[in-house]
Protein backbone atom coordinates (compact mmCIF):
# COMPACT_ATOMS: atom_id res chain seq x y z
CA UNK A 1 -5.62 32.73 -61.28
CA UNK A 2 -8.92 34.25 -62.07
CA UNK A 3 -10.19 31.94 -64.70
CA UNK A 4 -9.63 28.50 -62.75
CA UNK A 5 -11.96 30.41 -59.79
CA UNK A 6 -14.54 31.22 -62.35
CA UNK A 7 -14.27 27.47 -63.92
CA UNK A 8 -14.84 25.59 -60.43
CA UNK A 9 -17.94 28.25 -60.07
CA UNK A 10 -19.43 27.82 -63.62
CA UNK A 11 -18.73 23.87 -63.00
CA UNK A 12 -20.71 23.99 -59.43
CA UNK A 13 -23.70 26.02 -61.01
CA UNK A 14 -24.29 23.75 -64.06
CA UNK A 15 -24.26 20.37 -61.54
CA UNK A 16 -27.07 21.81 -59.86
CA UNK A 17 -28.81 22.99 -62.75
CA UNK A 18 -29.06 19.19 -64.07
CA UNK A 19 -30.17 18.00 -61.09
CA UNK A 20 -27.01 15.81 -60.07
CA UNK A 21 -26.37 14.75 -56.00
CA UNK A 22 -23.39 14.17 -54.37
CA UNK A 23 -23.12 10.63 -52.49
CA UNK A 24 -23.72 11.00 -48.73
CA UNK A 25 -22.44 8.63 -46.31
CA UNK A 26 -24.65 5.92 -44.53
CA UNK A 27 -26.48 7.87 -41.25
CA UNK A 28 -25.57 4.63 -38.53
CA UNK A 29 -27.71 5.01 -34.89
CA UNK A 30 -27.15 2.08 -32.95
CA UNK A 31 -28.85 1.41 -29.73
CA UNK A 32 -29.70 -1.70 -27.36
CA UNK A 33 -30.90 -2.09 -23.74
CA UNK A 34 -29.97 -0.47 -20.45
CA UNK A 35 -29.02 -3.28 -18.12
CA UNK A 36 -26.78 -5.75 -18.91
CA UNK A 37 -25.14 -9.31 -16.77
CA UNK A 38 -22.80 -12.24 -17.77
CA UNK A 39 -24.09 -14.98 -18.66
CA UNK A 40 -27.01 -13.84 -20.41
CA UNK A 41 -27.39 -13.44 -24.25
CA UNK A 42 -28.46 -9.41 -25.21
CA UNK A 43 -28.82 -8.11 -28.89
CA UNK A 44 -27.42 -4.85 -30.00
CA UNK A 45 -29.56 -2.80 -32.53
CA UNK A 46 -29.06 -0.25 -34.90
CA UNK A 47 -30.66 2.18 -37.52
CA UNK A 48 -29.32 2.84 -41.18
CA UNK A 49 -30.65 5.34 -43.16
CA UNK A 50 -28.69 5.99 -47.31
CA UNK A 51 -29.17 7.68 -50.62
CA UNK A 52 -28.54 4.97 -52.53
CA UNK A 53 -25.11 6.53 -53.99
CA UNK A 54 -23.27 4.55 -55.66
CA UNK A 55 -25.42 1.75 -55.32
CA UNK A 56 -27.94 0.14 -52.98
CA UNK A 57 -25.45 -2.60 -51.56
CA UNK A 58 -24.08 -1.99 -48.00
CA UNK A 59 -21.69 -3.31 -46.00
CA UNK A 60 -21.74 -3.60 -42.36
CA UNK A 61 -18.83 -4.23 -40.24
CA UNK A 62 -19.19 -4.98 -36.14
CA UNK A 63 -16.03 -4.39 -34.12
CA UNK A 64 -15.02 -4.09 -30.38
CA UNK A 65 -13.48 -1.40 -29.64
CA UNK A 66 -12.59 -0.90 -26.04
CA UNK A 67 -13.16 -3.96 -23.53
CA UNK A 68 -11.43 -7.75 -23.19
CA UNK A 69 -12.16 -9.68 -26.23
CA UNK A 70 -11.64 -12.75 -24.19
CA UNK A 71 -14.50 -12.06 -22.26
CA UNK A 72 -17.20 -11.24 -25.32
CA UNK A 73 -18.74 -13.57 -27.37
CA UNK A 74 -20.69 -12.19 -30.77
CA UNK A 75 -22.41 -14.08 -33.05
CA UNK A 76 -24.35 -12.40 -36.48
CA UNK A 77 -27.63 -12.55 -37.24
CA UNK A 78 -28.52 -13.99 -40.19
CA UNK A 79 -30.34 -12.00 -42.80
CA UNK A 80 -30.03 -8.88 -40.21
CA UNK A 81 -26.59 -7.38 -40.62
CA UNK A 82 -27.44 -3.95 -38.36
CA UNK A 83 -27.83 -7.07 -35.28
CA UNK A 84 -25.44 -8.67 -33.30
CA UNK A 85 -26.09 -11.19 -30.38
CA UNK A 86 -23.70 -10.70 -27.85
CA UNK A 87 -22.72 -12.52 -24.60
CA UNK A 88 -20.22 -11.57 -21.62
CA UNK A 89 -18.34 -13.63 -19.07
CA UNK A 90 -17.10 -11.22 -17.16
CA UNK A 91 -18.46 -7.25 -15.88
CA UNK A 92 -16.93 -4.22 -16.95
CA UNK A 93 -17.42 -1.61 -19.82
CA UNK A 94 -17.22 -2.50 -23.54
CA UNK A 95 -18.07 -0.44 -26.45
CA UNK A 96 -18.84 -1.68 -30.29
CA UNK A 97 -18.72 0.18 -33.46
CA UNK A 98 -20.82 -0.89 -36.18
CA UNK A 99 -19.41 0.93 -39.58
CA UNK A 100 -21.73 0.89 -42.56
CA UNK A 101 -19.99 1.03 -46.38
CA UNK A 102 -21.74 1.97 -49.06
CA UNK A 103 -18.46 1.91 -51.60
CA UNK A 104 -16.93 5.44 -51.55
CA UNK A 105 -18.50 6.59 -47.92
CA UNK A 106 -18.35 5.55 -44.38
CA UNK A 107 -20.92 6.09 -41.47
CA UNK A 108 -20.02 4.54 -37.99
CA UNK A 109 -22.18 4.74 -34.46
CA UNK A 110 -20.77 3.13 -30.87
CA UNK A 111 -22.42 2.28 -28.15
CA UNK A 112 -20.84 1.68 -24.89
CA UNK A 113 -22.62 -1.04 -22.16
CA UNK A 114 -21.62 -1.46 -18.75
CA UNK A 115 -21.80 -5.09 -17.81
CA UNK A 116 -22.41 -5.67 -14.29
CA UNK A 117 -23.00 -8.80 -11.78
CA UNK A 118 -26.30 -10.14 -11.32
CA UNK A 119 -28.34 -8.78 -8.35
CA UNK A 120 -28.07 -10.80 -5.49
CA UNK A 121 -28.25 -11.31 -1.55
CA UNK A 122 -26.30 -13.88 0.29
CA UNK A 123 -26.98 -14.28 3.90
CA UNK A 124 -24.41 -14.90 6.07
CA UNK A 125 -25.99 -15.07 9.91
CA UNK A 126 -27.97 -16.67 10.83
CA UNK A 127 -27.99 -20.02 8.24
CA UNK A 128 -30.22 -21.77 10.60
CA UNK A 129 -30.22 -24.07 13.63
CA UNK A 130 -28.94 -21.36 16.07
CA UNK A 131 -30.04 -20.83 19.06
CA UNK A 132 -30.49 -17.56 20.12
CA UNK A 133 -31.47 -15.72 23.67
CA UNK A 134 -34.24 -13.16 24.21
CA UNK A 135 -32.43 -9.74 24.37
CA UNK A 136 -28.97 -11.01 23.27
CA UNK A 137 -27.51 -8.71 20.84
CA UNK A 138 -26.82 -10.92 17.16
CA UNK A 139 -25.70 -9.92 14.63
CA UNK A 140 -27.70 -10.48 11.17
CA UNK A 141 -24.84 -10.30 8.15
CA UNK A 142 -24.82 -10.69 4.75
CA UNK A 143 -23.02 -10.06 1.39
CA UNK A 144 -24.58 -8.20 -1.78
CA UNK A 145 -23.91 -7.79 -5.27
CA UNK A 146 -24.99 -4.61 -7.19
CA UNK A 147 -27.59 -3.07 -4.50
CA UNK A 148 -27.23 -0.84 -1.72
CA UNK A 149 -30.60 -0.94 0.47
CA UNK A 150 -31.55 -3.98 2.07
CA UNK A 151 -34.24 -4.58 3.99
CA UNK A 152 -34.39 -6.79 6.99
CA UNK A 153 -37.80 -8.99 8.12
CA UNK A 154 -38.29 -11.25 11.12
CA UNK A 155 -40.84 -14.02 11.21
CA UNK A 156 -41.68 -16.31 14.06
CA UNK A 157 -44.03 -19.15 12.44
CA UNK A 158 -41.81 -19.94 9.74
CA UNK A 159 -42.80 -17.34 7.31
CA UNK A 160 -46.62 -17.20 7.52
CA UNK A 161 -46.71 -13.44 8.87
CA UNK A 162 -43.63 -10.73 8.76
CA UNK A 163 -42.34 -7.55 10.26
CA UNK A 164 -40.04 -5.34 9.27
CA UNK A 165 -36.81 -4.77 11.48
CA UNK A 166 -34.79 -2.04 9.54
CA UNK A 167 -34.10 -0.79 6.34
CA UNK A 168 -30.45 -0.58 6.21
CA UNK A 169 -27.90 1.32 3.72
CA UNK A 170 -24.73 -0.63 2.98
CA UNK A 171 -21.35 1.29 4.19
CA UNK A 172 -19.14 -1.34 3.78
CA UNK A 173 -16.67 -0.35 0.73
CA UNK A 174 -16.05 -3.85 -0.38
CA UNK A 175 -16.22 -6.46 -2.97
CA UNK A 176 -18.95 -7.95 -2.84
CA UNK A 177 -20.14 -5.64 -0.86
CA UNK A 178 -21.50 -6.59 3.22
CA UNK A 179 -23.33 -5.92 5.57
CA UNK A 180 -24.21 -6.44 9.85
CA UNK A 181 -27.05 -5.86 11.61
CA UNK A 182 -26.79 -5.72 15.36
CA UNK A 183 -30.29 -7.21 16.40
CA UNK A 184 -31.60 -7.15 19.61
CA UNK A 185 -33.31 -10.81 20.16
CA UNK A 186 -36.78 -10.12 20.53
CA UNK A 187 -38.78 -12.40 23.61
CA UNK A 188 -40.77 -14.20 20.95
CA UNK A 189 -39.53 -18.15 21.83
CA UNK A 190 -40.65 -20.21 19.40
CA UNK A 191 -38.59 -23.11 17.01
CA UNK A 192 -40.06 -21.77 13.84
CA UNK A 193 -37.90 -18.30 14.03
CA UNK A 194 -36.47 -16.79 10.25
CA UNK A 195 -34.67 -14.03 8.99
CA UNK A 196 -35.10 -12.60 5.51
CA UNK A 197 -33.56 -9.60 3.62
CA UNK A 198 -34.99 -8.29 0.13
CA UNK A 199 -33.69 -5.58 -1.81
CA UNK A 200 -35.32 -2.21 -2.49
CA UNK A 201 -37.76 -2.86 -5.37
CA UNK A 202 -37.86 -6.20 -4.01
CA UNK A 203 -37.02 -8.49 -7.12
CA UNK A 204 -34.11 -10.67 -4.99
CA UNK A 205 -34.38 -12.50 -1.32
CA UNK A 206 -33.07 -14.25 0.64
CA UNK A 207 -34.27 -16.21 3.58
CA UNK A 208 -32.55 -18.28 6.73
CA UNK A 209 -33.72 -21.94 7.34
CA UNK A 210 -35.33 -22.10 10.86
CA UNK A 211 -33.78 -21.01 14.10
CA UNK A 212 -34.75 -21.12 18.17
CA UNK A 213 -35.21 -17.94 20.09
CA UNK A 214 -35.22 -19.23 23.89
CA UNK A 215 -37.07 -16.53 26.64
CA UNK A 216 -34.61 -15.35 28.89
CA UNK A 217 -36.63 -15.98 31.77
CA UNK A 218 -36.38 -18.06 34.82
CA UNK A 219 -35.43 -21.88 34.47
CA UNK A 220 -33.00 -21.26 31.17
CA UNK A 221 -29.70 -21.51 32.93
CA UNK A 222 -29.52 -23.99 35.54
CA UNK A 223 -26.24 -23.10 37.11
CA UNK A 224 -26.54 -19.45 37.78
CA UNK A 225 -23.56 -18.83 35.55
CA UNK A 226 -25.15 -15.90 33.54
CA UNK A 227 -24.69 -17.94 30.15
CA UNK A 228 -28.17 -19.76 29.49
CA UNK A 229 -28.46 -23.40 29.30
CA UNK A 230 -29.16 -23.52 25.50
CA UNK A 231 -26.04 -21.12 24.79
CA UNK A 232 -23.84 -23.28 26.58
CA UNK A 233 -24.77 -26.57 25.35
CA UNK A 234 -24.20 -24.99 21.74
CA UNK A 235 -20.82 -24.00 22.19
CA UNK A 236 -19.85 -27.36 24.16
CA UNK A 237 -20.07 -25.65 27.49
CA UNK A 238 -21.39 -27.72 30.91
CA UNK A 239 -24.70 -25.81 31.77
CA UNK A 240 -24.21 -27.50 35.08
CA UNK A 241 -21.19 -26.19 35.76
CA UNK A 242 -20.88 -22.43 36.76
CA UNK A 243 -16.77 -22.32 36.99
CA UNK A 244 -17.18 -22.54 33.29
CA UNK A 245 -17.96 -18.60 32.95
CA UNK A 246 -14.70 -17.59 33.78
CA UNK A 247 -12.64 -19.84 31.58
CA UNK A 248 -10.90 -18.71 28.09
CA UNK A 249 -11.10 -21.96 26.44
CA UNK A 250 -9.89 -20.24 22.93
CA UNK A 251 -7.41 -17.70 24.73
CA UNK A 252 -8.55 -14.90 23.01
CA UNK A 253 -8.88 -13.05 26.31
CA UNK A 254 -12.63 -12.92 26.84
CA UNK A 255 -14.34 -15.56 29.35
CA UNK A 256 -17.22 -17.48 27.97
CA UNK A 257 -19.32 -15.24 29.91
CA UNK A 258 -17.93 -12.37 28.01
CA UNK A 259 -18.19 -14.04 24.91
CA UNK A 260 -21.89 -14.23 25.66
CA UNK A 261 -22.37 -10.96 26.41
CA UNK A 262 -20.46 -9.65 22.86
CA UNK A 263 -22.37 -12.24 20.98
CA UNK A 264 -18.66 -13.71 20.27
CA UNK A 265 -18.13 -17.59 19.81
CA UNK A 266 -16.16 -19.11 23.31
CA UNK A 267 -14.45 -21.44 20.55
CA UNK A 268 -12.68 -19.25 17.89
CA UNK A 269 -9.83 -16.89 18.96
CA UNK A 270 -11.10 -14.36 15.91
CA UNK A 271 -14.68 -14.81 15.39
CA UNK A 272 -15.40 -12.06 13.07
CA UNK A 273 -12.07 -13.41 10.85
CA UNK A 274 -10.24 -9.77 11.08
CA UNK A 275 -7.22 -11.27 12.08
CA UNK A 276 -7.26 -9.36 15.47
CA UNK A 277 -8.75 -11.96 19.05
CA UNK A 278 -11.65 -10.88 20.41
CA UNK A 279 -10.63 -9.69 23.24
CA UNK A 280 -8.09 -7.67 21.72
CA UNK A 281 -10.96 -5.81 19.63
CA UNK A 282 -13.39 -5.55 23.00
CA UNK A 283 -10.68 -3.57 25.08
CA UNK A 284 -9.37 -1.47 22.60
CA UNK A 285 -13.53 -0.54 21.47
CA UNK A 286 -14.01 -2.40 18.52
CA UNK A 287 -16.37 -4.40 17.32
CA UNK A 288 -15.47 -8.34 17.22
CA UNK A 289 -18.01 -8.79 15.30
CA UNK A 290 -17.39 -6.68 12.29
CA UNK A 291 -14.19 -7.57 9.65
CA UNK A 292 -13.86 -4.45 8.98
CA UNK A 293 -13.85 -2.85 12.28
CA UNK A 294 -10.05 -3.35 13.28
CA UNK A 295 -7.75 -2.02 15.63
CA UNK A 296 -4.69 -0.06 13.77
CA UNK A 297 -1.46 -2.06 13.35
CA UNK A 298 -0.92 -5.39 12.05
CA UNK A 299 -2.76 -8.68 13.33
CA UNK A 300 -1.10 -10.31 15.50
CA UNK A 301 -0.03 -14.11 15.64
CA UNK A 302 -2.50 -16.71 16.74
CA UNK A 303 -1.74 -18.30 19.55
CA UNK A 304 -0.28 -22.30 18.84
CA UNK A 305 -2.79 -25.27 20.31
CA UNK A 306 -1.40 -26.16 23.55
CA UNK A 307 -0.39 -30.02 24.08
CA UNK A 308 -3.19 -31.13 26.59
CA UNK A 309 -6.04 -28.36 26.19
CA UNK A 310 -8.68 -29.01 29.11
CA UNK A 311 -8.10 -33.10 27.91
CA UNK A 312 -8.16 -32.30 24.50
CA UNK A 313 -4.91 -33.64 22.83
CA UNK A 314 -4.68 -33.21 18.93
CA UNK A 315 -5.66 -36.78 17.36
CA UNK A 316 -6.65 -38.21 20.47
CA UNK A 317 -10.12 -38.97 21.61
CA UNK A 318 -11.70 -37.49 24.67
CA UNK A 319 -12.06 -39.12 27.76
CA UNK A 320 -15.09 -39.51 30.01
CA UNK A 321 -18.61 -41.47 30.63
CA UNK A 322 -21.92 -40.85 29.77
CA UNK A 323 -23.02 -36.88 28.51
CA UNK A 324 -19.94 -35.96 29.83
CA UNK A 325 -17.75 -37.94 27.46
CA UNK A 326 -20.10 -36.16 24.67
CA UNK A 327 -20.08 -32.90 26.26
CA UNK A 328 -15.93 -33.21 26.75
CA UNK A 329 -15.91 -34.29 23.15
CA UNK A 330 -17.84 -31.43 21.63
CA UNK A 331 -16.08 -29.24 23.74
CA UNK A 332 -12.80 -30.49 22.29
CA UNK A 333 -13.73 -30.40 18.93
CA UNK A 334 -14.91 -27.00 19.40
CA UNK A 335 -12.10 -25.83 20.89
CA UNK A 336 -9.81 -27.56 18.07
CA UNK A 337 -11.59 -25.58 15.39
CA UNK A 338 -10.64 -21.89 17.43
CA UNK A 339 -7.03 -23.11 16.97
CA UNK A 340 -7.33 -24.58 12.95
CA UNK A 341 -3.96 -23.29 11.93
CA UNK A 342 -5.41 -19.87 9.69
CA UNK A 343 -1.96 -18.74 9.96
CA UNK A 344 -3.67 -15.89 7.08
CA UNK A 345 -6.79 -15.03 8.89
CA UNK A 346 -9.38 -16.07 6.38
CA UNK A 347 -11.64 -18.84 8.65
CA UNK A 348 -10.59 -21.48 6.13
């Protein structure tokens, strides 16, 4: 047993004396950028360092290793075989092993990207062409993808100065994720009104087309009703007719008055699309406003369109002379669209 030892160390000794090296495997770093989308084409890098041993030629091999397949595209780089150009259609995490061969030894590196949506900012409310009150309470809502601040401007000349009305931190656990704002309506009237929202470094926005904000002064609702003129006549209410605050056109158990006062539309039994009526939310102290501000329990059904609804029967046209045949027919159309058959809740 002692002289095989001694061989193996006698062996080992005269290698080194005549200078020989044993092969080492290819040293592999790859490496590529920090941010990545779908849709866009990236490249992925990498670094290989060898001795040479056996020979100079190298083979490179690119693989997937974790992530859908289905959803990466990969195309080589001719001339370059340490580069890849790759392209995703959908987010999530992926990681790719490049493994370099140099005939007896291996060397491998993986790098692991996290593919996300693009940034962006969709508002929501207003779109434009609303008419709003001085001091009403609106709310300003939007949807986001991949940011969490967003910061809220008001301009009354149609953009040519701005000021700031909150920087706000999204709390809304959803996908994507979104946002409301309850704004109180300045007294600035003008026709020129817009809402934009930006995101913290300010590289995405978003901005309403125009929108009225009426004073709430004297003169703006003609018949006393509480409800002004311009609020009425938007939601296909008579601004001449006062019995009209006490009616639940939509049955959602809130008057139109009420509805005015929660910022709530008179025609749509859910307006915030919850599932749960207005009404239902406002007594119980939730918000009507907010989808995700629900009363416990399940939603219950909404209530079917009634035959002859104030003189609005389902595929018949509405009756009347003058503004009044227009103001009975927006008010029936309005009314219509509270009762649209979303048996699921949805608003479509």
């Amino acid at each position: 047993m002692g002289k095989p030892t001694c061989f193996f160390i006698i062996v080992g000794l005269v290698c080194a004396a005549n200078g020989f090296a044993a092969n080492q495997a290819p040293a592999v770093t790859v490496y590529s950028n920090s941010y990545w989308e779908p849709g866009v084409v990236y490249t992925i890098h990498s670094t290989v360092t060898d001795d040479g041993l056996p020979s100079s030629d190298l083979v490179y091999t690119w693989s997937l290793v974790s992530g859908d397949s289905q959803n990466v595209t990969i195309e080589t780089i001719p001339d370059f075989p340490g580069v890849i150009a790759v392209t995703f259609s959908q987010p999530g995490e992926y990681t790719f092993r490049l493994t370099v061969d140099d005939g007896e030894l291996q060397g491998s590196d993986e790098i692991t990207l996290s593919v996300t949506r693009p940034l962006s900012i969709d508002l929501m409310s207003p779109i434009g062409g609303e008419t709003l009150i001085a001091g009403q309470i609106f709310h300003i809502q939007w949807s986001t993808a991949d940011t969490d601040n967003v910061y809220i401007f008001f301009s009354s000349d149609n953009g040519a100065t701005w000021s700031g009305l909150a920087d706000y931190m999204l709390v809304w656990d959803t996908d994507p994720d979104w946002g409301d704002y309850a704004w109180t309506v300045p007294d600035t009237p003008s026709t020129q009104c817009l809402i934009g929202l930006t995101d913290f470094w300010g590289s995405v926005e978003t901005i309403s087309a125009p929108f009225e904000i009426l004073t709430s002064g004297t003169g703006s609702d003609t018949d006393g009703d509480g409800m002004p003129n311009a609020w009425e006549t938007a939601h296909g209410l008579d601004p001449n007719n006062a019995g009209d605050a006490g009616a639940d056109g939509d049955r959602d158990d809130l008057t139109n008055l009420q509805e005015f006062l929660h910022s709530t539309d008179p025609n749509e039994w859910d307006t915030d699309g919850d599932g749960f009526p207005d009404g239902a939310e406002v007594s119980a102290g939730y918000d009507p406003n907010d989808p995700l501000d629900t009363p416990p329990g399940e939603p219950p059904d909404r209530p079917p369109v009634p035959d002859d609804w104030f003189g609005c029967t389902p595929g018949a046209p509405a009756g009347g002379h003058g503004s009044l045949a227009l103001l009975a027919l927006l008010g029936c159309a309005a009314m219509l669209r509270g009762y649209s058959g979303d048996t699921d809740h949805n608003r479509r």
